[in-house]
PDB file of N, CA and C in Angstrom:
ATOM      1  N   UNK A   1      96.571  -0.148  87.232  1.00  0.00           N
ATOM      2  CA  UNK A   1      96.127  -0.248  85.857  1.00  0.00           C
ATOM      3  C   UNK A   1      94.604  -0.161  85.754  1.00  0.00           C
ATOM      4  N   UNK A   2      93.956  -0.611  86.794  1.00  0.00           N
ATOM      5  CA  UNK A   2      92.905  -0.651  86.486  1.00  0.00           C
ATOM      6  C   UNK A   2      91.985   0.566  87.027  1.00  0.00           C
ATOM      7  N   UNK A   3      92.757   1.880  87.799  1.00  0.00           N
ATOM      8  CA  UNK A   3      92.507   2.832  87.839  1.00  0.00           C
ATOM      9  C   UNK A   3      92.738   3.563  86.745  1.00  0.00           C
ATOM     10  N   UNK A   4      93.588   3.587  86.201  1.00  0.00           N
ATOM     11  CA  UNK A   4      93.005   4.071  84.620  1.00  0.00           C
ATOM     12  C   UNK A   4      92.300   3.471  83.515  1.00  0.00           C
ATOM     13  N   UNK A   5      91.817   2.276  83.533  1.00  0.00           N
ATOM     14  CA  UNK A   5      90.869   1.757  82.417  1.00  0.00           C
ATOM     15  C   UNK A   5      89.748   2.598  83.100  1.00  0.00           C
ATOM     16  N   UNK A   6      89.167   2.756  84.501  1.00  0.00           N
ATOM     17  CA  UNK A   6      88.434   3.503  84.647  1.00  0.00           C
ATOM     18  C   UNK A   6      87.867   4.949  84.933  1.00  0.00           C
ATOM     19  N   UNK A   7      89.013   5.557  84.777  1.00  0.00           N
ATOM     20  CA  UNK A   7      89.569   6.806  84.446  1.00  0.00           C
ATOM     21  C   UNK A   7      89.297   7.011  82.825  1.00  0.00           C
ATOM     22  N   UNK A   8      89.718   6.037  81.930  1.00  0.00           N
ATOM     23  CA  UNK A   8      89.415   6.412  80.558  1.00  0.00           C
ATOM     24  C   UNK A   8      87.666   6.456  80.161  1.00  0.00           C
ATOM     25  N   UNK A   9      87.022   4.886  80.687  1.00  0.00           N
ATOM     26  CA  UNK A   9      85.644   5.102  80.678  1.00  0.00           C
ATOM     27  C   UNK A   9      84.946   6.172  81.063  1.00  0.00           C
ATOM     28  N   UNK A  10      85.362   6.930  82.138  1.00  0.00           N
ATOM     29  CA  UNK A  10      84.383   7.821  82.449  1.00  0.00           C
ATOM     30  C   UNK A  10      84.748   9.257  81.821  1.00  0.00           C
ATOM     31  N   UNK A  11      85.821   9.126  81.098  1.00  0.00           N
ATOM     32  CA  UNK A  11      86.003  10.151  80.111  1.00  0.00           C
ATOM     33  C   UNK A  11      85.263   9.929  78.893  1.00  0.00           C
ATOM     34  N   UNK A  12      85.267   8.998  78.383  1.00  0.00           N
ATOM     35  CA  UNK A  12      84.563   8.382  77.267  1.00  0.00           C
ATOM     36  C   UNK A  12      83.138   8.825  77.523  1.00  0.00           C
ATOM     37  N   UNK A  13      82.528   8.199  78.916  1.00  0.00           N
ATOM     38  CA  UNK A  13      81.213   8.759  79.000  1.00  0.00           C
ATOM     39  C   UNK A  13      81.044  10.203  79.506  1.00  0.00           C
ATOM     40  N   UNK A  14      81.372  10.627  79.645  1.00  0.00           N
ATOM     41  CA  UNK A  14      81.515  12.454  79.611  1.00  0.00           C
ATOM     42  C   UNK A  14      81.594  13.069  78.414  1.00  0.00           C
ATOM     43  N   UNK A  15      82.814  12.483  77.729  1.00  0.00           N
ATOM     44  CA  UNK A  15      82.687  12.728  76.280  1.00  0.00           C
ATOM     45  C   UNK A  15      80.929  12.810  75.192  1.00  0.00           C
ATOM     46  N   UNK A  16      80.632  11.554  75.967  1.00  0.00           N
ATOM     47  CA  UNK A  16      79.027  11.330  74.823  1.00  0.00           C
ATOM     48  C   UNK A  16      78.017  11.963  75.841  1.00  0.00           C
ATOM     49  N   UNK A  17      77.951  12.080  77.214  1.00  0.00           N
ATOM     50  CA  UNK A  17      77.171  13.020  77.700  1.00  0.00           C
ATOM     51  C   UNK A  17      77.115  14.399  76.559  1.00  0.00           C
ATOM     52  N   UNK A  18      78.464  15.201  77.016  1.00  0.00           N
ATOM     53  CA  UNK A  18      78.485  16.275  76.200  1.00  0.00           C
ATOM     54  C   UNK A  18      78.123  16.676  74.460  1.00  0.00           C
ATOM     55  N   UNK A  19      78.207  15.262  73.919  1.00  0.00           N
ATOM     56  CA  UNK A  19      77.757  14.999  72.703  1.00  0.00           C
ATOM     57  C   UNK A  19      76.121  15.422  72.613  1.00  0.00           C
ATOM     58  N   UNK A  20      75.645  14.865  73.481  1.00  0.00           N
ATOM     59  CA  UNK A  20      74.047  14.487  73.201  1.00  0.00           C
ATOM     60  C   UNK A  20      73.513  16.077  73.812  1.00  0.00           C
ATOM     61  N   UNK A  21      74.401  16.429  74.648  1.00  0.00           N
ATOM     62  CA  UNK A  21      74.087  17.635  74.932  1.00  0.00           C
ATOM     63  C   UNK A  21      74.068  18.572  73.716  1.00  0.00           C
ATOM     64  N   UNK A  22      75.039  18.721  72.949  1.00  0.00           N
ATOM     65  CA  UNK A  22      75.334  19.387  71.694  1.00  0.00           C
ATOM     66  C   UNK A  22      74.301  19.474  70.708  1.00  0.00           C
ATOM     67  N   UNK A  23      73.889  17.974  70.716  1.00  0.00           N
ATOM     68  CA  UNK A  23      72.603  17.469  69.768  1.00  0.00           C
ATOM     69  C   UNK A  23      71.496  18.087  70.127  1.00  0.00           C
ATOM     70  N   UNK A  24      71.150  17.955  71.761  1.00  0.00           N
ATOM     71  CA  UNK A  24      69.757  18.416  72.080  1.00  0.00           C
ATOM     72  C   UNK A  24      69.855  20.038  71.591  1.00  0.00           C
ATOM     73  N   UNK A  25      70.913  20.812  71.594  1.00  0.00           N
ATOM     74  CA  UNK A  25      71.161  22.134  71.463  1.00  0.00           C
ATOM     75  C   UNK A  25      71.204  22.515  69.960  1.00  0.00           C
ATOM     76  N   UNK A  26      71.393  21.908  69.218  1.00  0.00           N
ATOM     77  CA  UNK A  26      71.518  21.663  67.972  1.00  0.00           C
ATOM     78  C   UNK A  26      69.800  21.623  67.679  1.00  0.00           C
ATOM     79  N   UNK A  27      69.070  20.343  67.719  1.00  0.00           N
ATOM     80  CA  UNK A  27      67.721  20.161  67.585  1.00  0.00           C
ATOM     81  C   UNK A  27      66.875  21.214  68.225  1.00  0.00           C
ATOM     82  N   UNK A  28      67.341  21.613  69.126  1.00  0.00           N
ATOM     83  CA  UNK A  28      66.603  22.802  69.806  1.00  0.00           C
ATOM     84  C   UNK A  28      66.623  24.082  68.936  1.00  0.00           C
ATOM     85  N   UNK A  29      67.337  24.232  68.086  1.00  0.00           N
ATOM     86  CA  UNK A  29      68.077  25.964  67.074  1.00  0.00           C
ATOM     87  C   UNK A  29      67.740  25.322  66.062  1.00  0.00           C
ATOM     88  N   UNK A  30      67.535  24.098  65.719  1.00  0.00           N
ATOM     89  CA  UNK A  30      66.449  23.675  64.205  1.00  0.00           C
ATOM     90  C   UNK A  30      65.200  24.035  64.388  1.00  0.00           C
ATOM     91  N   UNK A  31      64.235  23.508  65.262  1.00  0.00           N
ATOM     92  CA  UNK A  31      63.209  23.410  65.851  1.00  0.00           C
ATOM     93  C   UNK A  31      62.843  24.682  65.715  1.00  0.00           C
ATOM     94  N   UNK A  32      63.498  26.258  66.249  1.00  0.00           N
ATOM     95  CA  UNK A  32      63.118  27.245  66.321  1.00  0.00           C
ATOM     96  C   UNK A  32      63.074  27.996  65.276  1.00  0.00           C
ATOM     97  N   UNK A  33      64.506  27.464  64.638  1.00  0.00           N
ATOM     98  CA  UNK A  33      64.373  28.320  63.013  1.00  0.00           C
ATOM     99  C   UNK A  33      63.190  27.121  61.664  1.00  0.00           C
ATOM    100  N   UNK A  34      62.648  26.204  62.401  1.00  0.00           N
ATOM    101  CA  UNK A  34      61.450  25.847  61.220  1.00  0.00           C
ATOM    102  C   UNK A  34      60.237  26.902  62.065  1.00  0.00           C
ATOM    103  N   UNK A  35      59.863  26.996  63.602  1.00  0.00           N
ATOM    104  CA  UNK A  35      59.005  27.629  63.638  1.00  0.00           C
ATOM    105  C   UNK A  35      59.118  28.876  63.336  1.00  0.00           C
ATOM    106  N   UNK A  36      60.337  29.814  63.136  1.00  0.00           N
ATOM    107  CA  UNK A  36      60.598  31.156  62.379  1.00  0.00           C
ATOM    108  C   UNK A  36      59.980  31.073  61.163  1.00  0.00           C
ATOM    109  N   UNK A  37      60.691  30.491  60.281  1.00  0.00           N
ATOM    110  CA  UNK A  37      60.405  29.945  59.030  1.00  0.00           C
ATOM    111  C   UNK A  37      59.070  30.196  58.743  1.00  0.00           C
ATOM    112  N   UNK A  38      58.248  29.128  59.687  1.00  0.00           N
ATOM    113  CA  UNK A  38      56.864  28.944  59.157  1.00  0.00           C
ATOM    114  C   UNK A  38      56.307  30.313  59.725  1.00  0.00           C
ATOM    115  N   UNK A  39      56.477  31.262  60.813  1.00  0.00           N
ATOM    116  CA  UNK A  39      56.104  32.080  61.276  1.00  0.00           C
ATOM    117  C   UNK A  39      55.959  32.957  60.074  1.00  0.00           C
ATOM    118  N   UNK A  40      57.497  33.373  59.025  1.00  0.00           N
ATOM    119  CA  UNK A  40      57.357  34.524  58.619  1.00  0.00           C
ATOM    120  C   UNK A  40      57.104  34.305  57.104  1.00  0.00           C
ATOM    121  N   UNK A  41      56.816  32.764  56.949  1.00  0.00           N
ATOM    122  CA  UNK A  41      55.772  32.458  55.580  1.00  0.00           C
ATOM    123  C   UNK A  41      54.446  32.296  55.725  1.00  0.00           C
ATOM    124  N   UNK A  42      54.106  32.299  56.660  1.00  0.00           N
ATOM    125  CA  UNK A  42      52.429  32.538  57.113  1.00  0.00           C
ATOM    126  C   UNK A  42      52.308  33.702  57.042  1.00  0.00           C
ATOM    127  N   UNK A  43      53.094  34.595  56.902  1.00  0.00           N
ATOM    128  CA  UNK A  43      52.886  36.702  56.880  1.00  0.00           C
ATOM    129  C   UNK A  43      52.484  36.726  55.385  1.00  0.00           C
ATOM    130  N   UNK A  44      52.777  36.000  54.914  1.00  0.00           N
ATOM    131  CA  UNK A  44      52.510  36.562  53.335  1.00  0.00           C
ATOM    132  C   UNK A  44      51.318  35.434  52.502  1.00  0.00           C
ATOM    133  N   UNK A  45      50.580  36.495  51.992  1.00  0.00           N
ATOM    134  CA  UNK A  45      49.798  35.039  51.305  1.00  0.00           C
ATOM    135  C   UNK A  45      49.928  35.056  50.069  1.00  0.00           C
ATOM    136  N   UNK A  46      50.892  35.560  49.334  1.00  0.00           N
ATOM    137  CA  UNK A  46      51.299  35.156  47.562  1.00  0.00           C
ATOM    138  C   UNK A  46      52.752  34.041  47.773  1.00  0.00           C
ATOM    139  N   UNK A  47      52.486  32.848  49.085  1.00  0.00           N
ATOM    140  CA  UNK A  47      53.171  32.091  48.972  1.00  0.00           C
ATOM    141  C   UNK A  47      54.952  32.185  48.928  1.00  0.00           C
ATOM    142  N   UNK A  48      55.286  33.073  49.751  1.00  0.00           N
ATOM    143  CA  UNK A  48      56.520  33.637  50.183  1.00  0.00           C
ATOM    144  C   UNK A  48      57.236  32.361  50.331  1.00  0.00           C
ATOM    145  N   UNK A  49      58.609  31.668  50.214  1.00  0.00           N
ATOM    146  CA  UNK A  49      59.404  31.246  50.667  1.00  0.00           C
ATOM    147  C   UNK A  49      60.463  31.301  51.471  1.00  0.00           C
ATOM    148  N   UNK A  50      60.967  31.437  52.212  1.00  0.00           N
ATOM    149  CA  UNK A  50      62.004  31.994  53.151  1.00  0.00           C
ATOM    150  C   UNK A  50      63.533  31.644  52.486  1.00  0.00           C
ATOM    151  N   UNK A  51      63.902  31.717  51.972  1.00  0.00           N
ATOM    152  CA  UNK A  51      65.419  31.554  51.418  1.00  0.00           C
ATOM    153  C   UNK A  51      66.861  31.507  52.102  1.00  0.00           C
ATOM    154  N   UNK A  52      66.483  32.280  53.844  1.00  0.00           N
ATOM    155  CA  UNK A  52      67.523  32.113  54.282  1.00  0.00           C
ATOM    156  C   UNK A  52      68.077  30.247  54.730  1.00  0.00           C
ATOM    157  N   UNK A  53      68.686  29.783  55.014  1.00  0.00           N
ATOM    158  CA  UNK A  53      69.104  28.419  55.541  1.00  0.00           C
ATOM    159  C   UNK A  53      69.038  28.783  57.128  1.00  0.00           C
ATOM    160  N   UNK A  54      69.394  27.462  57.232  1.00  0.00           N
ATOM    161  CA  UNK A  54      69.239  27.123  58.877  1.00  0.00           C
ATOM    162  C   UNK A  54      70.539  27.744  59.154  1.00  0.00           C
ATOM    163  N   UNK A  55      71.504  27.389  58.432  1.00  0.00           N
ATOM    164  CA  UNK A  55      72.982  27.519  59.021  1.00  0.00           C
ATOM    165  C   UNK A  55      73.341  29.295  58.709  1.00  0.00           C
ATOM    166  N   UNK A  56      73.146  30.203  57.743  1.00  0.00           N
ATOM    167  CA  UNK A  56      72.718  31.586  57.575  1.00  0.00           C
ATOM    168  C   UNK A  56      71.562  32.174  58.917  1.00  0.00           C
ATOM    169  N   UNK A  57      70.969  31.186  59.599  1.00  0.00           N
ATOM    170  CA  UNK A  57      70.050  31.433  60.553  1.00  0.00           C
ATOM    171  C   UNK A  57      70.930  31.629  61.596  1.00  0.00           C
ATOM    172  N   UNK A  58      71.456  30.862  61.871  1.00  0.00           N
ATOM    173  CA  UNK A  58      72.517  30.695  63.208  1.00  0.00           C
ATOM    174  C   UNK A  58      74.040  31.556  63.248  1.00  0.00           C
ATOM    175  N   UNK A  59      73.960  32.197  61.762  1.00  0.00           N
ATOM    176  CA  UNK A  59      75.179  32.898  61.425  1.00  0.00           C
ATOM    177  C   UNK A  59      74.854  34.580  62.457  1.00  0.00           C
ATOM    178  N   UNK A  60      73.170  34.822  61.361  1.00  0.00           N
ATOM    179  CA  UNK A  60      72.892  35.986  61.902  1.00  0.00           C
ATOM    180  C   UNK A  60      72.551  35.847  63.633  1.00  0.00           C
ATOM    181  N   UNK A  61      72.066  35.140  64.199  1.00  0.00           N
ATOM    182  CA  UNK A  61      71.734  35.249  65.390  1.00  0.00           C
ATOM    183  C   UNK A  61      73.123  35.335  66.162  1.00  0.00           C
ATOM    184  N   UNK A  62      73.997  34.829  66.008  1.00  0.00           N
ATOM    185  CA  UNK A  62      75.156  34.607  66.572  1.00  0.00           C
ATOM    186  C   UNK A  62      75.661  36.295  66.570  1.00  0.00           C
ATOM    187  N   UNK A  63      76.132  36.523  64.813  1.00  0.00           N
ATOM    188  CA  UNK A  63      76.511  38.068  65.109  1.00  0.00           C
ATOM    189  C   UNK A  63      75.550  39.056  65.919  1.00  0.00           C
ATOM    190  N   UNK A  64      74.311  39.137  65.755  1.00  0.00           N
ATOM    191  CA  UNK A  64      73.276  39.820  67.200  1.00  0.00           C
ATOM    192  C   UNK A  64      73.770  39.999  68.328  1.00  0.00           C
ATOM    193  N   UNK A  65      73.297  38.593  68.519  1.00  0.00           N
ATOM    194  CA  UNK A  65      74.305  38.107  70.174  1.00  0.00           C
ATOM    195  C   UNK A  65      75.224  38.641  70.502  1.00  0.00           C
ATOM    196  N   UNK A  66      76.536  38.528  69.476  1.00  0.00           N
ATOM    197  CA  UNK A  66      77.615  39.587  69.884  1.00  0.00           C
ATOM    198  C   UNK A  66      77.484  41.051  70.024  1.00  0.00           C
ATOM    199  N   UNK A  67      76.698  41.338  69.298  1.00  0.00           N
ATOM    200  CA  UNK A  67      76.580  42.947  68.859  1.00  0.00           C
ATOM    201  C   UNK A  67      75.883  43.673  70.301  1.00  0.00           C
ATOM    202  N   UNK A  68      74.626  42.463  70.608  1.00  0.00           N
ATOM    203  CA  UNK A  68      74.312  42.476  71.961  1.00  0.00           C
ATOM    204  C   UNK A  68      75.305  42.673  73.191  1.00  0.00           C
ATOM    205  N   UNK A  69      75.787  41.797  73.237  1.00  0.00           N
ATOM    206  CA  UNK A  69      76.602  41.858  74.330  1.00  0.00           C
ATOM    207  C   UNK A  69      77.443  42.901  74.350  1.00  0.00           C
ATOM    208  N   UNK A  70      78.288  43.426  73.050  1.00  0.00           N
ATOM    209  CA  UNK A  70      79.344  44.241  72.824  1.00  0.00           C
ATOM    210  C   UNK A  70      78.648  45.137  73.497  1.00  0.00           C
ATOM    211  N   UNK A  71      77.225  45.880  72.942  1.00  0.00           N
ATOM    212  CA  UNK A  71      76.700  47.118  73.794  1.00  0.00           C
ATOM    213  C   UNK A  71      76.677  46.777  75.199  1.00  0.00           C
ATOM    214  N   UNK A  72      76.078  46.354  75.397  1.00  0.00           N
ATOM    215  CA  UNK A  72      76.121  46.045  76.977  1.00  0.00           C
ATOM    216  C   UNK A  72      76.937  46.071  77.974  1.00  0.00           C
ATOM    217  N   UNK A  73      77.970  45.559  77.381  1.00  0.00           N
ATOM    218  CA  UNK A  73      80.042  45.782  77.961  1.00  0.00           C
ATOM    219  C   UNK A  73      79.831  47.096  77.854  1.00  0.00           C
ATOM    220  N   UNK A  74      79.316  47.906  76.512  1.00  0.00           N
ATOM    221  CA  UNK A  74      80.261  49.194  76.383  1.00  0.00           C
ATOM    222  C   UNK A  74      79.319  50.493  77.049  1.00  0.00           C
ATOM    223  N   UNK A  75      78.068  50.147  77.466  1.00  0.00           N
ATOM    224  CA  UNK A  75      76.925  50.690  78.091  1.00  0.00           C
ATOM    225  C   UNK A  75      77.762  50.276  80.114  1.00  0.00           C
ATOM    226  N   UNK A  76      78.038  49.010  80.749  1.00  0.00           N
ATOM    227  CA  UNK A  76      78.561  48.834  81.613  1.00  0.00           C
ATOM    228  C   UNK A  76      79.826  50.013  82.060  1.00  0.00           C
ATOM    229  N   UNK A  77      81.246  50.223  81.252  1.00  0.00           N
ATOM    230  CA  UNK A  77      82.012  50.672  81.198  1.00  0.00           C
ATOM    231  C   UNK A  77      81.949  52.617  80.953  1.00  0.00           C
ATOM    232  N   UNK A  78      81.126  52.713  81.101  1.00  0.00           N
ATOM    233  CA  UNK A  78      80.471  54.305  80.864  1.00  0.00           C
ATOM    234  C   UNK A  78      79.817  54.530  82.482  1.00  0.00           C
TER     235      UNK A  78
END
């Protein structure tokens, strides 16, 4: 029995390892899309706002990524 109470704990803590991991990865893809942000409102000086969101940020980078890779498979396979 008491090989699985400690069998469950160290799932539990694996579990919140991987959590905080998520977070740091998370804070890390905020972090970059405020310095985007501020990057491509400093281009303009009649006070530009950026309108896309964080989460529209991570939409487009994501489809890239794929689009990336897709060539790359299909550049490999040739």
């Amino acid at each position: 029995m008491k090989l699985d109470n400690n069998r469950k704990k160290n799932i539990m803590k694996n579990r919140k390892e991987k959590k905080m991991d998520k977070q740091k990865a998370i804070n890390f893809l905020y972090k970059d899309w405020l310095d985007y942000k501020k990057h491509i409102e400093s281009g303009f000086d009649d006070g530009y706002v950026l309108q896309e969101t964080f989460t529209e940020y991570l939409e487009r980078e994501i489809i890239m990524n794929e689009r990336i890779e897709y060539e790359q498979a299909s550049e490999q396979k040739e």
